[in-house]
C-alpha atoms as a PDB file:
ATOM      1  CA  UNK A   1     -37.193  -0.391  -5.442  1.00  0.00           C
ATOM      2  CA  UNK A   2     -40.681  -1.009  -5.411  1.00  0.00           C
ATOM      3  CA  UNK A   3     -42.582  -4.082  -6.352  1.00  0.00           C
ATOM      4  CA  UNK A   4     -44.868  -2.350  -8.907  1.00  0.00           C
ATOM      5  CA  UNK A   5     -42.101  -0.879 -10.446  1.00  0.00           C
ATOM      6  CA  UNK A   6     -40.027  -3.803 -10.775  1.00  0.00           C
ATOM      7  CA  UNK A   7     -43.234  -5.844 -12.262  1.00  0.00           C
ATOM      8  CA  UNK A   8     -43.741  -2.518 -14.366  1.00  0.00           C
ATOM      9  CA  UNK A   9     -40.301  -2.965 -16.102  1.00  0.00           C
ATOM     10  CA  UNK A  10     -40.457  -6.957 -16.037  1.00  0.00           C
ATOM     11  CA  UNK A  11     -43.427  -6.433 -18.415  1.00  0.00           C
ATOM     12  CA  UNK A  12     -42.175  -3.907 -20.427  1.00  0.00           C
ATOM     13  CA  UNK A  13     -39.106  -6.568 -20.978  1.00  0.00           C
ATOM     14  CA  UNK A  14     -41.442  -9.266 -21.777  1.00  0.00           C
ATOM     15  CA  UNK A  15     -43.229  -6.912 -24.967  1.00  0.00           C
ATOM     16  CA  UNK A  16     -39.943  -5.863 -25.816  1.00  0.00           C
ATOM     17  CA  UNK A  17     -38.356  -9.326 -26.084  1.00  0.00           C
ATOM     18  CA  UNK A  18     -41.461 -10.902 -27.647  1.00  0.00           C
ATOM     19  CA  UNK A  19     -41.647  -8.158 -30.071  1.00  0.00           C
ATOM     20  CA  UNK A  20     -37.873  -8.643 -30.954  1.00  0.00           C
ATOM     21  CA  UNK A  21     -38.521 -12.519 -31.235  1.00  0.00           C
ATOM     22  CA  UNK A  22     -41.756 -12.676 -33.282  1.00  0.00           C
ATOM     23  CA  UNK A  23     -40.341 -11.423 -36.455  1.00  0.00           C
ATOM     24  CA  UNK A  24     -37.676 -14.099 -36.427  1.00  0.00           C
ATOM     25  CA  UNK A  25     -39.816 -16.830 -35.766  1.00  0.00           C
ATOM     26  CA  UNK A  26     -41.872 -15.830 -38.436  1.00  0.00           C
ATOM     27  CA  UNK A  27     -39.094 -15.787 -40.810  1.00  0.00           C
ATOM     28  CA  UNK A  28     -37.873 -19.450 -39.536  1.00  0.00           C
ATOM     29  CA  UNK A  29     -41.779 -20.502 -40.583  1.00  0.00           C
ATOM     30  CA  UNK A  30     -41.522 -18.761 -43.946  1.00  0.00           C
ATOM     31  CA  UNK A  31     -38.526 -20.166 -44.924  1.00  0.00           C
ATOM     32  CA  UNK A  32     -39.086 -23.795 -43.534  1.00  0.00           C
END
């Protein structure tokens, strides 16, 4: 393992995760 690669597919996890989260948040908002 390299280190770029690892912080290549930590940030990939981060856009994925805050893309899966934002819609749900924004729902919570909405609805509150």
């Amino acid at each position: 393992f390299q280190k770029r690669n690892i912080w290549r597919y930590v940030t990939i996890a981060l856009i994925i995760s805050f893309i899966a989260f934002y819609p749900m948040a924004s729902q919570r908002q909405s609805n509150q």
